[in-house]
N, C-alpha and C. Protein backbone atom coordinates (compact mmCIF):
# COMPACT_ATOMS: atom_id res chain seq x y z
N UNK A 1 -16.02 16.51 -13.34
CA UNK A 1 -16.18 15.85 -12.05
C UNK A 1 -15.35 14.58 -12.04
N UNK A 2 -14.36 14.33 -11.00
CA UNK A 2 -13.95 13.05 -10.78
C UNK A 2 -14.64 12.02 -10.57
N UNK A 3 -14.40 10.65 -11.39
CA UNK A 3 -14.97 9.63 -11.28
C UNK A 3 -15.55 8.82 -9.89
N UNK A 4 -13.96 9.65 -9.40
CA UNK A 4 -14.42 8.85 -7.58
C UNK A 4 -16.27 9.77 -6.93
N UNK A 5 -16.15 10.75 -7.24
CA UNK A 5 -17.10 11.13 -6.92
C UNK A 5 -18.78 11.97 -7.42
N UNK A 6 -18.58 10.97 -8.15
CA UNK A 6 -19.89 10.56 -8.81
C UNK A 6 -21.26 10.65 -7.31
N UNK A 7 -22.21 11.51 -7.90
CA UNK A 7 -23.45 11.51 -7.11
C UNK A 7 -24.02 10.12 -7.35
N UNK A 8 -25.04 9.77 -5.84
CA UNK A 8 -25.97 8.37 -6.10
C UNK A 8 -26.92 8.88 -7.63
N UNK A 9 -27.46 10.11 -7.64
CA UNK A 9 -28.06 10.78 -8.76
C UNK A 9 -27.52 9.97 -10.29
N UNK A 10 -26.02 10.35 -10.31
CA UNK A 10 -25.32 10.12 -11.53
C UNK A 10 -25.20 8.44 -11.96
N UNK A 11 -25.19 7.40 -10.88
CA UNK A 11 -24.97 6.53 -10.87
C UNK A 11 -25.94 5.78 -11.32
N UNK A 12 -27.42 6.03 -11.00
CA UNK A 12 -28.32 5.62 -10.81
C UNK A 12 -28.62 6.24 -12.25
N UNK A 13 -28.65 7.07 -12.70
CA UNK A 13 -28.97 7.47 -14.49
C UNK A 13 -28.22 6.63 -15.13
N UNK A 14 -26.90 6.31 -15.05
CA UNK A 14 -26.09 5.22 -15.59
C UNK A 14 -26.12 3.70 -15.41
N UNK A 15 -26.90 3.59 -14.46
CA UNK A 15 -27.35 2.15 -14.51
C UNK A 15 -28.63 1.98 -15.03
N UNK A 16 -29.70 2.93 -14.95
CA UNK A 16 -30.89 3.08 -15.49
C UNK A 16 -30.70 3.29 -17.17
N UNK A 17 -29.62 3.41 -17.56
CA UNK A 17 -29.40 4.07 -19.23
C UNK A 17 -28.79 2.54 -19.64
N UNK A 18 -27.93 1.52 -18.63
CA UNK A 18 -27.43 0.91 -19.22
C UNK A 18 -28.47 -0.42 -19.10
N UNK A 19 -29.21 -0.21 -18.06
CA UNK A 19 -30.52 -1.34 -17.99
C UNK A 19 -31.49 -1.64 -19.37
N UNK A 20 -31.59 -0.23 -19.75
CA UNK A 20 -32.76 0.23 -20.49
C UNK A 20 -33.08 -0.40 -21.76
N UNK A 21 -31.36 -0.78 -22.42
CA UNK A 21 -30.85 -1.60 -23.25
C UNK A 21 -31.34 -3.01 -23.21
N UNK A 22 -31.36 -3.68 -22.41
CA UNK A 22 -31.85 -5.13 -22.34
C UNK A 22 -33.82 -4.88 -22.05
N UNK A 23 -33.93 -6.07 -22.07
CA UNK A 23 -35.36 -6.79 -22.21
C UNK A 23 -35.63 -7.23 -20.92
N UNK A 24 -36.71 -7.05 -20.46
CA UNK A 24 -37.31 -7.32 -18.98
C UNK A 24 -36.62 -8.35 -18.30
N UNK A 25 -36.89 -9.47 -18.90
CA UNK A 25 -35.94 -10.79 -18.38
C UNK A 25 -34.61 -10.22 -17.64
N UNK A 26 -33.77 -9.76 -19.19
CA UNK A 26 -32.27 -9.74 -18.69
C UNK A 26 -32.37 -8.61 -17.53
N UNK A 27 -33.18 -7.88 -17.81
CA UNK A 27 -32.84 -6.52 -16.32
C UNK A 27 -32.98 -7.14 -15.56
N UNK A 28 -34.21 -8.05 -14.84
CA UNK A 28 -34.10 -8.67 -13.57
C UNK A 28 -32.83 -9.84 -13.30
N UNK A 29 -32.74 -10.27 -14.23
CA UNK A 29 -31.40 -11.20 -14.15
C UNK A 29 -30.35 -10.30 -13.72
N UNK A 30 -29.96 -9.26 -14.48
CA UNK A 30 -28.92 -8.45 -13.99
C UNK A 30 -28.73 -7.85 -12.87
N UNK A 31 -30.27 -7.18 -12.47
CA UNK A 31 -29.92 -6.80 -11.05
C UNK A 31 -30.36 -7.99 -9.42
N UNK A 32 -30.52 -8.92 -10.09
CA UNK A 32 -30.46 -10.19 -9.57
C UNK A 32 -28.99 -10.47 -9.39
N UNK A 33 -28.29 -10.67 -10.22
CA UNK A 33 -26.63 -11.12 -9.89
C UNK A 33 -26.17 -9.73 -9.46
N UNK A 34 -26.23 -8.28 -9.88
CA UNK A 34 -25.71 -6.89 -9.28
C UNK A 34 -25.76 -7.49 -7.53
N UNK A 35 -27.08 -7.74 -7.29
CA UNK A 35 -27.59 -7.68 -5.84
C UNK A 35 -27.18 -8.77 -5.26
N UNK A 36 -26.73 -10.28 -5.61
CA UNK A 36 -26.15 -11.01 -5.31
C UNK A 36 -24.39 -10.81 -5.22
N UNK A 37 -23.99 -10.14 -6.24
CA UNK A 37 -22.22 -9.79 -5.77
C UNK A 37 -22.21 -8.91 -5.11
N UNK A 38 -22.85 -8.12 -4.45
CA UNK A 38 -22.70 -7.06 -3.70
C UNK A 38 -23.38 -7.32 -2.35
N UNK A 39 -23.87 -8.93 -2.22
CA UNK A 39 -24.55 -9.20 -0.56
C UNK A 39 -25.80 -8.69 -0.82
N UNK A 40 -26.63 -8.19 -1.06
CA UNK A 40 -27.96 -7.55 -0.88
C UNK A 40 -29.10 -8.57 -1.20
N UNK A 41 -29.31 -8.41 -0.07
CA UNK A 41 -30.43 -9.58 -0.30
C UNK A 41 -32.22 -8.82 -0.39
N UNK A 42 -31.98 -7.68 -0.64
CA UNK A 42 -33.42 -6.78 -0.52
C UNK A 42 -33.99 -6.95 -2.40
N UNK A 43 -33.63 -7.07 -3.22
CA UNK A 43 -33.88 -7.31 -4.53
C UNK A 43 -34.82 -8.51 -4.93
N UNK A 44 -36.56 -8.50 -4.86
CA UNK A 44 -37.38 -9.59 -5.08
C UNK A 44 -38.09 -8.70 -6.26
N UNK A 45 -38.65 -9.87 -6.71
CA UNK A 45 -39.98 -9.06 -7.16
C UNK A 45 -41.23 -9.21 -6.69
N UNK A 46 -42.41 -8.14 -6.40
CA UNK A 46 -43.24 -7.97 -5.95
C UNK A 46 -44.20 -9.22 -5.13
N UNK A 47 -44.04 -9.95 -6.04
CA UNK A 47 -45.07 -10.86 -5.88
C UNK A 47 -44.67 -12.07 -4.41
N UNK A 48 -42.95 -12.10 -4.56
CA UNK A 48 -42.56 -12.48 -3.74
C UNK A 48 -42.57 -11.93 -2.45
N UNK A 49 -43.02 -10.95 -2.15
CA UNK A 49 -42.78 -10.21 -0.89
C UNK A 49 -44.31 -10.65 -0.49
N UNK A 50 -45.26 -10.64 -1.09
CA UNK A 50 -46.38 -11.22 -0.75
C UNK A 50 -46.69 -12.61 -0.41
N UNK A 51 -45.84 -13.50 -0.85
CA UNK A 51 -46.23 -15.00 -0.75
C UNK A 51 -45.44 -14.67 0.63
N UNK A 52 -46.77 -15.88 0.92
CA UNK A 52 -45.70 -16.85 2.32
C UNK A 52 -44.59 -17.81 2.24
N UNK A 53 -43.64 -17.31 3.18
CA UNK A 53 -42.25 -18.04 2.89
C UNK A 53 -42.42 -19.30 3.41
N UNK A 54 -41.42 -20.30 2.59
CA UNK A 54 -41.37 -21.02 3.28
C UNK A 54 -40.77 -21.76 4.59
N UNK A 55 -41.15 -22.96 4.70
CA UNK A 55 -40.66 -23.03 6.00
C UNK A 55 -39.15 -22.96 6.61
N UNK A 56 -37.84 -22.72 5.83
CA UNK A 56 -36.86 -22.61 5.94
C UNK A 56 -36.54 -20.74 6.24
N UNK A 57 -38.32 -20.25 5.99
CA UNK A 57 -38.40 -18.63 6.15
C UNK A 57 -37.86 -17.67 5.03
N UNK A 58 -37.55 -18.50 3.89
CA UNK A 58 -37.25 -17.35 2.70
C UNK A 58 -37.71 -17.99 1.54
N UNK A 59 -37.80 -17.88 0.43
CA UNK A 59 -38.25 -18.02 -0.90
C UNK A 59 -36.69 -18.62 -1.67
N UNK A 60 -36.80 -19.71 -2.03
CA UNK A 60 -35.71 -20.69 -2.26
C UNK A 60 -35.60 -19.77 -3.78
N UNK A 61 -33.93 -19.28 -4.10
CA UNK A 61 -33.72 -18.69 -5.06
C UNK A 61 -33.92 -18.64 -6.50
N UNK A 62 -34.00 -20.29 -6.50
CA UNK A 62 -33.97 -21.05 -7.62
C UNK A 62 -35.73 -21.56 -7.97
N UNK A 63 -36.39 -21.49 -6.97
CA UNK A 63 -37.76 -21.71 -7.50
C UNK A 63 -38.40 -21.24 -8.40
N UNK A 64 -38.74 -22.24 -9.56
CA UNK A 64 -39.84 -21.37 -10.48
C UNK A 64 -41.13 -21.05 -10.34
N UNK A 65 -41.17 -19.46 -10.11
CA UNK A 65 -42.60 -18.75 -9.81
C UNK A 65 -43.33 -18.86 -11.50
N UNK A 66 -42.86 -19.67 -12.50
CA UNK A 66 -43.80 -19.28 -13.61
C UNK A 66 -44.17 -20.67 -14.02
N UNK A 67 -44.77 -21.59 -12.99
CA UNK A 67 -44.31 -23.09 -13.81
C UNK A 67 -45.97 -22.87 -14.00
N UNK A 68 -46.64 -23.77 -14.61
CA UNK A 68 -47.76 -23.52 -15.27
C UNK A 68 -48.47 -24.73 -13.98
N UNK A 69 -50.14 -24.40 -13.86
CA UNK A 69 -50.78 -25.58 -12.49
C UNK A 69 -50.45 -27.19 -13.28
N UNK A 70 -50.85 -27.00 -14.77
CA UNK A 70 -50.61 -28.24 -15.22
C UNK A 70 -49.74 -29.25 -14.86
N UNK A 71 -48.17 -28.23 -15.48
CA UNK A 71 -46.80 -28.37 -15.49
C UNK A 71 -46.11 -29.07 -13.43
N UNK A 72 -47.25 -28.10 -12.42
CA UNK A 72 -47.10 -28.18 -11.00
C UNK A 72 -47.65 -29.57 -10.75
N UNK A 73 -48.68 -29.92 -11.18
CA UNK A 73 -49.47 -30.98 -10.70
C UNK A 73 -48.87 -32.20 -11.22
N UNK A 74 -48.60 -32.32 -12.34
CA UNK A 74 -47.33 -33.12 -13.08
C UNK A 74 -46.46 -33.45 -12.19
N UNK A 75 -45.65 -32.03 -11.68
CA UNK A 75 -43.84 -32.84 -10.95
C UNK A 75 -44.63 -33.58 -9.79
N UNK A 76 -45.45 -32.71 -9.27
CA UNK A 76 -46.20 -33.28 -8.07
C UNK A 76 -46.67 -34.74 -7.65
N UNK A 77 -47.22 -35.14 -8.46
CA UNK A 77 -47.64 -36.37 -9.02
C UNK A 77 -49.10 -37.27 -7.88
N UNK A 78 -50.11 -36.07 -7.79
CA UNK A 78 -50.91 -36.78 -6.69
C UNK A 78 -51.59 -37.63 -6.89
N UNK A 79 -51.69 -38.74 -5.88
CA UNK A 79 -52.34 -39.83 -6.30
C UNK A 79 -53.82 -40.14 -6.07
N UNK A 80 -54.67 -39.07 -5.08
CA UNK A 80 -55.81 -39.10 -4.40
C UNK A 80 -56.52 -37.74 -4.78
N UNK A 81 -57.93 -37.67 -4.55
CA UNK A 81 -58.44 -36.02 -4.59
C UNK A 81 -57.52 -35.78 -3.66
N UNK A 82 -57.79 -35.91 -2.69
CA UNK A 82 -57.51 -34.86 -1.28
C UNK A 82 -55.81 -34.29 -1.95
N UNK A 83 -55.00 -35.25 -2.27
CA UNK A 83 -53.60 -34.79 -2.65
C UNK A 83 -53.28 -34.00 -4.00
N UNK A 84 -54.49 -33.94 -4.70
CA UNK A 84 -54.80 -32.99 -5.64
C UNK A 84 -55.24 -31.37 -5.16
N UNK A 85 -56.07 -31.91 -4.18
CA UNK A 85 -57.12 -30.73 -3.50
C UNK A 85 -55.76 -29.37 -3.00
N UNK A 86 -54.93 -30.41 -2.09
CA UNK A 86 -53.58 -29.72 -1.44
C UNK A 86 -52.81 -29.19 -2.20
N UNK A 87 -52.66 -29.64 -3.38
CA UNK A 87 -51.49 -29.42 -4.82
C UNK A 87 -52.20 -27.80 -5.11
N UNK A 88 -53.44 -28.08 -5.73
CA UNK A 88 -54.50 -26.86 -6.18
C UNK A 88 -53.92 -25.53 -5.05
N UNK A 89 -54.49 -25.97 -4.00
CA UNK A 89 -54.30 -25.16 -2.60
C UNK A 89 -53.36 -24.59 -2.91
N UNK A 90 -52.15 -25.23 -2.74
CA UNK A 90 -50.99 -24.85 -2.77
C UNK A 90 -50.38 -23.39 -3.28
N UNK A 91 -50.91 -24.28 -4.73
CA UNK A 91 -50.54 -23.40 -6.27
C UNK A 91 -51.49 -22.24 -6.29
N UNK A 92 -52.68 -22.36 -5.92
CA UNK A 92 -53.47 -20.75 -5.92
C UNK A 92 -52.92 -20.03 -4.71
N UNK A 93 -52.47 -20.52 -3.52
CA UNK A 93 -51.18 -19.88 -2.44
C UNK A 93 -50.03 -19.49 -2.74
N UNK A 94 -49.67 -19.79 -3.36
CA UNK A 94 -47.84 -19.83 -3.53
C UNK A 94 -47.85 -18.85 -5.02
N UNK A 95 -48.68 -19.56 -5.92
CA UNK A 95 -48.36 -18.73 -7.66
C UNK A 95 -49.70 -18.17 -7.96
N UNK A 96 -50.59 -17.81 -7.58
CA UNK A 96 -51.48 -16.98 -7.84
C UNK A 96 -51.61 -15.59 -6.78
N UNK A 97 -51.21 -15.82 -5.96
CA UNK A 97 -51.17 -15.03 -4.62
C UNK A 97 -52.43 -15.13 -3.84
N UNK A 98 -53.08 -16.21 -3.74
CA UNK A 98 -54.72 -15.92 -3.71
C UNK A 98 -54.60 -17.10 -2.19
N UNK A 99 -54.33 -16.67 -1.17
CA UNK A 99 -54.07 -17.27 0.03
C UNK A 99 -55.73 -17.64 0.79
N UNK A 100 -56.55 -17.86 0.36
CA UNK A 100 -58.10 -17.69 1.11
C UNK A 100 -58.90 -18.34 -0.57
N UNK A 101 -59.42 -18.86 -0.81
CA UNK A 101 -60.03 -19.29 -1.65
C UNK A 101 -61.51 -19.92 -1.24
N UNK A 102 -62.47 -20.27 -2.24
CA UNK A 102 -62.96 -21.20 -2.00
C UNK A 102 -63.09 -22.20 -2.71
N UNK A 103 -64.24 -23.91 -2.97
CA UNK A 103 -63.73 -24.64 -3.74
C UNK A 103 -64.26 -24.22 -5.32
N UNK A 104 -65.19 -23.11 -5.46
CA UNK A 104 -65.24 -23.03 -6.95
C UNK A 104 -63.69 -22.46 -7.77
N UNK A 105 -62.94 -21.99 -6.77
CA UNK A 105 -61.51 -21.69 -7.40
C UNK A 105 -60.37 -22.57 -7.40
N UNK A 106 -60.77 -23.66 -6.73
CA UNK A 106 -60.11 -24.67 -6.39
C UNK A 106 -60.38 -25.35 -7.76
N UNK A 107 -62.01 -25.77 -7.93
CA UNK A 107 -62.29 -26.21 -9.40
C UNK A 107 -61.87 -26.08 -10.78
N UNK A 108 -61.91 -24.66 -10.58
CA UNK A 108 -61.39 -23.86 -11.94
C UNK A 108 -59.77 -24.08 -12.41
N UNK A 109 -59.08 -23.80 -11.46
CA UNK A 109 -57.24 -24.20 -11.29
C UNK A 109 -57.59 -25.73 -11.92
N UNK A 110 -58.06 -26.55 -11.70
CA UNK A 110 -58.02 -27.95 -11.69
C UNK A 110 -58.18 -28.13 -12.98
N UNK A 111 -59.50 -27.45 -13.81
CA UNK A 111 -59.49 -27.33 -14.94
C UNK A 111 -58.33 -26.75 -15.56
N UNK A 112 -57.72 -25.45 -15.37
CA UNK A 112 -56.80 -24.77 -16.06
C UNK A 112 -55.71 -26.08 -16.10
N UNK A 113 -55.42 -26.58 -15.04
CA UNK A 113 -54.28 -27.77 -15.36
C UNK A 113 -54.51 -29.16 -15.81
N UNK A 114 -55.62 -29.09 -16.69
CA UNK A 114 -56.45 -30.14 -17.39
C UNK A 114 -56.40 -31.15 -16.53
N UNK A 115 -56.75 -31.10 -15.39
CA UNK A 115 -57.26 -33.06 -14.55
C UNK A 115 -58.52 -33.15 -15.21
N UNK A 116 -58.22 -34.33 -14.32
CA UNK A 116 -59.72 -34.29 -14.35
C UNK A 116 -60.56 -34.21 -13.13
N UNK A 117 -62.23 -34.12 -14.05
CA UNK A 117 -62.61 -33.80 -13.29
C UNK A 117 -63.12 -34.09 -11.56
N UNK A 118 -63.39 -33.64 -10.58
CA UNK A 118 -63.87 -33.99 -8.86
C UNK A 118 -64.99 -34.46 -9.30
N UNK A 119 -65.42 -35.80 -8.98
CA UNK A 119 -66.82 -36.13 -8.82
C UNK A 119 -67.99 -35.40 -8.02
N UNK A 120 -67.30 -35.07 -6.85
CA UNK A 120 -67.68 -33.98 -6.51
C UNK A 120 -66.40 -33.51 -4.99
N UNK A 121 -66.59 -32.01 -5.44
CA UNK A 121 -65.21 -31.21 -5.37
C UNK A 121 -65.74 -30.61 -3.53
N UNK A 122 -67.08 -30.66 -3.82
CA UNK A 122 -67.31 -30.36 -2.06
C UNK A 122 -66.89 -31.34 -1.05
N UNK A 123 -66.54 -32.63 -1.24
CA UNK A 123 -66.43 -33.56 -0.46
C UNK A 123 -65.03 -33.84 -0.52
N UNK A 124 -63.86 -33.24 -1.71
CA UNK A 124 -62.58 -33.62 -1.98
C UNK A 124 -62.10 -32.47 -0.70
N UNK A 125 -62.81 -31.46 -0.98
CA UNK A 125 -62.14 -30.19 0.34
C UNK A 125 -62.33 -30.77 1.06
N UNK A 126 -63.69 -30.85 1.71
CA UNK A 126 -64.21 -31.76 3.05
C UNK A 126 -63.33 -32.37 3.58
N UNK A 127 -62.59 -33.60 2.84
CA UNK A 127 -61.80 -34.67 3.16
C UNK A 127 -60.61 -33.85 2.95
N UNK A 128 -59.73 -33.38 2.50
CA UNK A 128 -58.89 -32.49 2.68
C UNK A 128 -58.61 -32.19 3.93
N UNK A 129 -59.56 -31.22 4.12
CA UNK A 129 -59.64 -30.48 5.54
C UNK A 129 -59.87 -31.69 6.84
N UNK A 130 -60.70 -32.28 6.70
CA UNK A 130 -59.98 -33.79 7.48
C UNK A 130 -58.58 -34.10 7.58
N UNK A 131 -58.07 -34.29 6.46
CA UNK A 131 -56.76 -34.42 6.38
C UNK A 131 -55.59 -33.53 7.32
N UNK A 132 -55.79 -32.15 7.29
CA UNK A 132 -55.53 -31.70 7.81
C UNK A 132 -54.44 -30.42 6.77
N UNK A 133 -54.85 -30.76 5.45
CA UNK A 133 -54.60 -29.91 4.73
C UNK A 133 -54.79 -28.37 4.24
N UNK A 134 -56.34 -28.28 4.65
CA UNK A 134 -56.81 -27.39 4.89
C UNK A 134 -57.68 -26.61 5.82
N UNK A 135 -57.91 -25.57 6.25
CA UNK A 135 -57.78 -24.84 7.33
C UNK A 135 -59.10 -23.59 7.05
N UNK A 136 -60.11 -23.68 7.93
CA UNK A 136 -60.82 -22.48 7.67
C UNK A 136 -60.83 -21.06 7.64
N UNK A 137 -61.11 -20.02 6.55
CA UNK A 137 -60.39 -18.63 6.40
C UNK A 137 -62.06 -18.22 6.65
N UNK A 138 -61.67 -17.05 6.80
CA UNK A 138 -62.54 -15.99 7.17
C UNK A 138 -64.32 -15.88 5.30
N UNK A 139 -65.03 -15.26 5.85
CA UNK A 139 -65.97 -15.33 4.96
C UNK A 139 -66.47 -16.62 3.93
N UNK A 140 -66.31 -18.33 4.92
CA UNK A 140 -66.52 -19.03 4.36
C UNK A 140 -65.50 -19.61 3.23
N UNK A 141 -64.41 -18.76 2.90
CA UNK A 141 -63.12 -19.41 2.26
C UNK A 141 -62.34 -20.35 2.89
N UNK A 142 -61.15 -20.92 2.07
CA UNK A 142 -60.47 -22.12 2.79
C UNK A 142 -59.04 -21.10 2.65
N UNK A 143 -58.29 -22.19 3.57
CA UNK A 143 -57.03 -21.75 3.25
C UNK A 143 -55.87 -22.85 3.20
N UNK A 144 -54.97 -23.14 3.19
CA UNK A 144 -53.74 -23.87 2.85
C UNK A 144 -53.18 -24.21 4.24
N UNK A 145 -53.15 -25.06 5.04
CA UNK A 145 -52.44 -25.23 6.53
C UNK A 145 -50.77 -25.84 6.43
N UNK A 146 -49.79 -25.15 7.60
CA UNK A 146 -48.92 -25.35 7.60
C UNK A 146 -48.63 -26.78 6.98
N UNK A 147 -49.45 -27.74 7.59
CA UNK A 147 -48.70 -29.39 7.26
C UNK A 147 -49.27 -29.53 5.96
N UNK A 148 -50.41 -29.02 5.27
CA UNK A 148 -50.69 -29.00 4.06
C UNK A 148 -49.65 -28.51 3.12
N UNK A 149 -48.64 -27.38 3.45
CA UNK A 149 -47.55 -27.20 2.68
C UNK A 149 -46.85 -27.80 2.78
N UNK A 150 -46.65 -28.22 4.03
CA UNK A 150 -45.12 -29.42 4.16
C UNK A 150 -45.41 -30.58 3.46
N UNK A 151 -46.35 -30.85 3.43
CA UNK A 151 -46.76 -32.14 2.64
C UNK A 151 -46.47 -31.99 1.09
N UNK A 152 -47.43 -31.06 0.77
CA UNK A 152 -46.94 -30.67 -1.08
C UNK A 152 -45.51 -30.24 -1.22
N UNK A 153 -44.72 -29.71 -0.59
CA UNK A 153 -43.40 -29.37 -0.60
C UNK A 153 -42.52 -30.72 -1.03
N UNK A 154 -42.76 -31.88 0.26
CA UNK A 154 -42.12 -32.53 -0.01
C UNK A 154 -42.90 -34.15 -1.44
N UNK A 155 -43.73 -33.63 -2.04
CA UNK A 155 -44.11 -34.57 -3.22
C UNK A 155 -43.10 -34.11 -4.14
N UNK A 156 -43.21 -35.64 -5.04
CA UNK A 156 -43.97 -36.56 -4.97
C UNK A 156 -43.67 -37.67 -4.15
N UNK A 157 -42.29 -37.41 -3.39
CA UNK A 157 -42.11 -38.64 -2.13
C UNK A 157 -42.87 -38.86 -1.12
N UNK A 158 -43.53 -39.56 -1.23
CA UNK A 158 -45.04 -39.30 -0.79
C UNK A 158 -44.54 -40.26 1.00
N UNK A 159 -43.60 -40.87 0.98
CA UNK A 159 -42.86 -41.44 2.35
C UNK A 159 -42.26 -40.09 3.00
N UNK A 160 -41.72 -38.87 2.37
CA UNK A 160 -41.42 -37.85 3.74
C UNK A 160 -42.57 -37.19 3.40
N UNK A 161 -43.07 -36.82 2.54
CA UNK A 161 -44.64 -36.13 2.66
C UNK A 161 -45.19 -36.79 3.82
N UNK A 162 -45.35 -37.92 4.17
CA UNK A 162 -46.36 -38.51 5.45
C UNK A 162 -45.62 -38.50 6.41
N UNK A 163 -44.02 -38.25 6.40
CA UNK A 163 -43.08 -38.24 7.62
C UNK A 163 -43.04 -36.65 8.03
N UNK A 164 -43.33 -35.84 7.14
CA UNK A 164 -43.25 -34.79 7.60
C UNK A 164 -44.64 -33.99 8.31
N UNK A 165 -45.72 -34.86 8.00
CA UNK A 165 -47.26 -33.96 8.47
C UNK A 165 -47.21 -35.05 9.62
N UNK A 166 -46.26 -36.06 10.00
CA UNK A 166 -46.64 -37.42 11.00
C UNK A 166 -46.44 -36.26 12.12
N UNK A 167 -45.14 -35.64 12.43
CA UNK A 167 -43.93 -34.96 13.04
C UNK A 167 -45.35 -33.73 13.53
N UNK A 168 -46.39 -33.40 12.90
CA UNK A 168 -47.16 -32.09 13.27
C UNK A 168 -48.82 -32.93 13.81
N UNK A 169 -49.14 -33.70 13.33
CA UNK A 169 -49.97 -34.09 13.94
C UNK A 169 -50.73 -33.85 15.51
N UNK A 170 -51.43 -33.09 15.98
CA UNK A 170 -51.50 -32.87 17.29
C UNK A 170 -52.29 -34.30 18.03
N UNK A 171 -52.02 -34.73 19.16
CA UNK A 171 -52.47 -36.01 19.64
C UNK A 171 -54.06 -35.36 20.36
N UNK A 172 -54.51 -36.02 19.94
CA UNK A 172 -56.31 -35.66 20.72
C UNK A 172 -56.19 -35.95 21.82
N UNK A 173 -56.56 -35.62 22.60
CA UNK A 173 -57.00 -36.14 23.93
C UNK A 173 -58.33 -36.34 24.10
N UNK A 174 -57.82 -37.75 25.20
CA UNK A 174 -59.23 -38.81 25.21
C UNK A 174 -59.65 -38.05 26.75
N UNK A 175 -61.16 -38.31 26.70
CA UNK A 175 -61.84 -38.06 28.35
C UNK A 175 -61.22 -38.93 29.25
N UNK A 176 -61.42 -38.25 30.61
CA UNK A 176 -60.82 -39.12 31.77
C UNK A 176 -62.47 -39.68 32.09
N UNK A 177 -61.94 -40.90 32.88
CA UNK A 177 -63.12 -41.25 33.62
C UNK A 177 -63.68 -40.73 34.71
N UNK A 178 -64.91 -40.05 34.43
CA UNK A 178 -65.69 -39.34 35.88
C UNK A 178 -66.72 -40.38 36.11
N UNK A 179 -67.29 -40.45 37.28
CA UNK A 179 -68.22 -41.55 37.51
C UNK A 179 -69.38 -41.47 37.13
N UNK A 180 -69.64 -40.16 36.88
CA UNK A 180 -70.96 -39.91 35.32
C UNK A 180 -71.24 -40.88 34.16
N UNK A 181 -69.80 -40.99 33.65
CA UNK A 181 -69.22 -41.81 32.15
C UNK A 181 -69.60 -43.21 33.09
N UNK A 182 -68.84 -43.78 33.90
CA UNK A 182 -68.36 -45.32 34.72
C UNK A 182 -70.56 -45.27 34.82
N UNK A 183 -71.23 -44.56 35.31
CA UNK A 183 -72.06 -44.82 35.77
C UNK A 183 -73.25 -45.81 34.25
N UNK A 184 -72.54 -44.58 32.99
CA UNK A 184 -73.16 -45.52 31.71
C UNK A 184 -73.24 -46.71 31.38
N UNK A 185 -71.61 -47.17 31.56
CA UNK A 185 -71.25 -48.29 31.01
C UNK A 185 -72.06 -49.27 32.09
């Protein structure tokens, strides 16, 4: 058979024979750059197709999906529960795949990345979710809110972290005066 016309069949045994040779790592590396010189941008791994993208709408190439919560909370550098609470959030969102939590898993992460400990961890969500970090999920779980990511995204600059959740803030609206209210005062 001529080379030019090689079946997808034949091709695909020959890249599968020449993969087979390397070690998990290098295969995804390889067909990581294969799929990058050839334009293809369909080549993730699993886990990525599940997380939520971020706000630029794709999964930044270079991000490390294996950094440890410790290692996360570290670059992060939070200075408050609540900015711990969001970090946690985050990281059981983004690298655990666990988008809905509640705070005994919030606790546990906290431990795994040796902090210390919430004096108490019901009132760090609480205030959180004040914050506007977190967001109520279905069956009594929490979840991670848009400005709650923008915020951890941009730590530990903790000046566009507050420039960027300023920008989402929704303005409350105050009551008008009816002569009900005028009649109190």
């Amino acid at each position: 058979m001529d080379e030019n016309n090689k079946t997808d069949l034949e091709v695909l045994t020959s890249i599968l024979a020449a993969l087979k040779t390397l070690d998990s790592d290098a295969q995804k590396r390889t067909l990581q750059a294969v799929a990058s010189f050839l334009g293809i941008d369909a080549i993730r791994e699993n886990r990525h197709n599940a997380e939520t993208k971020h706000s630029h709408g794709s999964v930044p190439f270079s991000e490390n999906r294996d950094i440890t919560p410790k290692d996360f909370l570290r670059d992060k550098l939070p200075q408050t529960d609540v900015d711990r609470i969001a970090c946690l959030a985050y990281y059981l969102t983004h690298y655990k795949n666990m988008p809905h939590f509640k705070t005994l898993d919030l606790s546990a992460l906290n431990t795994e990345a040796a902090q210390p400990k919430f004096s108490n961890a019901a009132v760090a969500v609480s205030n959180a979710s004040r914050a506007g970090f977190l967001v109520q999920a279905s069956k009594g779980n929490n979840q991670i809110s848009s400005a709650g990511e923008l915020y951890v995204q941009a730590l530990p600059d903790y000046d566009a972290a507050r420039a960027r959740i300023a920008s989402m803030r929704i303005k409350k609206r105050t009551k008008k005066s009816t002569p009900q209210n005028q009649q109190k005062n």
